[in-house]
C-alpha atoms as a PDB file:
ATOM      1  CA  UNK A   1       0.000   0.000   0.000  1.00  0.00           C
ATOM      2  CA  UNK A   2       1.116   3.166  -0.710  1.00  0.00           C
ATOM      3  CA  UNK A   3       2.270   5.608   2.048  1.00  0.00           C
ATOM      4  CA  UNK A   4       0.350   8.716   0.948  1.00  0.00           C
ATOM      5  CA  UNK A   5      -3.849   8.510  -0.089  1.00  0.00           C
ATOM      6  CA  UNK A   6      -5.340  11.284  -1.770  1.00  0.00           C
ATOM      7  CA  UNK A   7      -8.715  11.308  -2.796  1.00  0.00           C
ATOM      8  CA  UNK A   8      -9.415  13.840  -6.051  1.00  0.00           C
ATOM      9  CA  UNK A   9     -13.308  14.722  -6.255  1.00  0.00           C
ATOM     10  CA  UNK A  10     -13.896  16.641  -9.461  1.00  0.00           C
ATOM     11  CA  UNK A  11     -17.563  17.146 -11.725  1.00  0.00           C
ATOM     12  CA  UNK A  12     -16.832  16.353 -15.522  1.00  0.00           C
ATOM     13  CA  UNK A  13     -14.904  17.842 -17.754  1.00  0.00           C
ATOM     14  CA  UNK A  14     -15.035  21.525 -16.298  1.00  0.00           C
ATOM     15  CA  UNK A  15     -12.014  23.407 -16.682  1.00  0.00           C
ATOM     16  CA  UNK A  16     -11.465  23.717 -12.755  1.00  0.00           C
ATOM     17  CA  UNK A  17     -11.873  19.893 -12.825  1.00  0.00           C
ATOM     18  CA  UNK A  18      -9.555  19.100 -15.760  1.00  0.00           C
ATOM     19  CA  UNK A  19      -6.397  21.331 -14.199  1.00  0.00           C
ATOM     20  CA  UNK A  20      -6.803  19.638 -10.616  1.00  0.00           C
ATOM     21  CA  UNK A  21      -6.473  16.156 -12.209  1.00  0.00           C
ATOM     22  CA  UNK A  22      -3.493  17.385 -14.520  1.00  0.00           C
ATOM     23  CA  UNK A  23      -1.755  19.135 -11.726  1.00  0.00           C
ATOM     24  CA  UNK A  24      -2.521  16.304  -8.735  1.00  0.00           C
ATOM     25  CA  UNK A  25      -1.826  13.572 -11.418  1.00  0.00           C
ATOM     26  CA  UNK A  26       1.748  15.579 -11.835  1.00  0.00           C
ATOM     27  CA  UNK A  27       2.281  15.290  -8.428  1.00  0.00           C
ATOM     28  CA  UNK A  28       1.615  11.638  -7.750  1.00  0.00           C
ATOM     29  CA  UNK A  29       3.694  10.510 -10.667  1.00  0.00           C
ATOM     30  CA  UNK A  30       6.636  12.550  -8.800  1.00  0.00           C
ATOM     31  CA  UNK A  31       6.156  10.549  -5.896  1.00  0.00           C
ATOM     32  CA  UNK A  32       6.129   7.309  -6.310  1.00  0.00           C
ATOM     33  CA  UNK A  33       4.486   6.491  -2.417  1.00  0.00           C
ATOM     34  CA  UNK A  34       1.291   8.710  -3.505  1.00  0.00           C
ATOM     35  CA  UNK A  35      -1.920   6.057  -4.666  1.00  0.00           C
ATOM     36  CA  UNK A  36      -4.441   8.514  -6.177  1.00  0.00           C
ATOM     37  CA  UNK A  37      -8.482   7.924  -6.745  1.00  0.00           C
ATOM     38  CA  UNK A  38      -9.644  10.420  -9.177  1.00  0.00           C
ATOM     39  CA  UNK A  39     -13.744  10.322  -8.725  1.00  0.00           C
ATOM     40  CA  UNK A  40     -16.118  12.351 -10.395  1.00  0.00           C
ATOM     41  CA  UNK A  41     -18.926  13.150  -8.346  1.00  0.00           C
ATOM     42  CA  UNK A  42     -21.298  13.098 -11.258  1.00  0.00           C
ATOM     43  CA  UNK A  43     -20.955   9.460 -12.363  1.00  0.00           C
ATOM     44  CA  UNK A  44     -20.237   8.401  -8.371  1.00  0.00           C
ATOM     45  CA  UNK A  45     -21.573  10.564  -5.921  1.00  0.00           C
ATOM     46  CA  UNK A  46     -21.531   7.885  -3.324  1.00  0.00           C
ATOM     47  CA  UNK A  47     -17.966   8.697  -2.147  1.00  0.00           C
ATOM     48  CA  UNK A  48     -18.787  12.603  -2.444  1.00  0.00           C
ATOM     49  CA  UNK A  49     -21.171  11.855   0.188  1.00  0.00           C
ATOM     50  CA  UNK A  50     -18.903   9.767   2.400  1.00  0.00           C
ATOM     51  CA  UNK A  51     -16.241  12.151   2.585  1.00  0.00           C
ATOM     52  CA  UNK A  52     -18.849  15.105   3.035  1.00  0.00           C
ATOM     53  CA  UNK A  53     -17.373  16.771  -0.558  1.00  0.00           C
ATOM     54  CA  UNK A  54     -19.605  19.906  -1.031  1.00  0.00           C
ATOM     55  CA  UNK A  55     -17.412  21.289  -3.961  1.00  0.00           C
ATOM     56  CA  UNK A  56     -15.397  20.546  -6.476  1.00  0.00           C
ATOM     57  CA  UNK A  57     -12.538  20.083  -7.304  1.00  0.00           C
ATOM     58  CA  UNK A  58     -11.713  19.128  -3.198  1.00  0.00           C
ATOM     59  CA  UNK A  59      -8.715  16.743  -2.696  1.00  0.00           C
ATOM     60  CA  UNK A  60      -8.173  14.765   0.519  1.00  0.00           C
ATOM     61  CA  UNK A  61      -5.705  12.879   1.992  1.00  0.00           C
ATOM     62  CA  UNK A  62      -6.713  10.148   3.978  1.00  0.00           C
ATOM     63  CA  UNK A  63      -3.964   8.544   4.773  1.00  0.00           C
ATOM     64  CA  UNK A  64      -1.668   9.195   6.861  1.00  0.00           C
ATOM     65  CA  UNK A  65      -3.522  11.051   9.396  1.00  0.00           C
ATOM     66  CA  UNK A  66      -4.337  13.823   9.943  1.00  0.00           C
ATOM     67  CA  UNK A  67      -7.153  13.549   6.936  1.00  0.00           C
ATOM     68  CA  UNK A  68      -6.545  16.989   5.162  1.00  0.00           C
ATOM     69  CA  UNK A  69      -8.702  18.827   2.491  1.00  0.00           C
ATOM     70  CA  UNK A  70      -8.273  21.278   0.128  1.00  0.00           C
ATOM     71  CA  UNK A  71     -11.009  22.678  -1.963  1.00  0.00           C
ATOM     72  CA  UNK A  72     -10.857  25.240  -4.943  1.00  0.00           C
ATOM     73  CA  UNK A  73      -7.886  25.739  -7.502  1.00  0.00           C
ATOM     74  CA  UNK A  74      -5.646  23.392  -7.311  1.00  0.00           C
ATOM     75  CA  UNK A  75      -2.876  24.950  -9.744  1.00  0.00           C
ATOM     76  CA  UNK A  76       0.219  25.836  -7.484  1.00  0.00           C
ATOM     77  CA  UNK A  77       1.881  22.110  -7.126  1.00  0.00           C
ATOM     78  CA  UNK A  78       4.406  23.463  -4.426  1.00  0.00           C
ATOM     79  CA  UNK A  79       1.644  24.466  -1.929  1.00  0.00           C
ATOM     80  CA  UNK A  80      -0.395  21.737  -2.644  1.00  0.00           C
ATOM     81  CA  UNK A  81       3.270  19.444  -1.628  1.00  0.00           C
ATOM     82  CA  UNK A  82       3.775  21.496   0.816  1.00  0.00           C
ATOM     83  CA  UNK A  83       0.289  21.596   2.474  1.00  0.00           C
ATOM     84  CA  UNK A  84       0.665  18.060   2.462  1.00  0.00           C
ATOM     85  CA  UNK A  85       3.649  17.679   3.611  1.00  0.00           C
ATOM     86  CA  UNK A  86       5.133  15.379   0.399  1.00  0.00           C
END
């Protein structure tokens, strides 16, 4: 299993939606102890639900704990490393 768990939650093929995958994608093929789950809420909402998502894109990581979210742009790939402490 991989050290680091991040959870993407996008909706379609928005613009917002389509840079967070790009950029988080980036990211996890940089490291190789990140396992990503891309899931867009509007084929399977069920997770949304779970993990409370009210807006997209959000990004969690689950594991290790602390869980930690970010929601909104998800451009800058240093703050999102460093947010998550990569």
């Amino acid at each position: 299993m991989a050290d680091y768990v991040l959870k993407l939650f996008i909706s379609g093929n928005s613009a917002r939606s389509k840079r967070a995958a790009r950029f988080i994608s980036e990211i996890a093929d940089e490291h190789p102890d990140i396992h990503l789950d891309v899931i867009d809420v509007g084929e399977d909402s069920e997770p949304a639900e779970e993990f409370k998502v009210l807006a997209t894109p959000t990004l969690i990581k689950t594991s290790p704990k602390p869980q930690l979210r970010i929601v909104g742009e998800l451009v800058d790939k240093q703050k999102i490393i460093d947010f998550l402490d990569l």
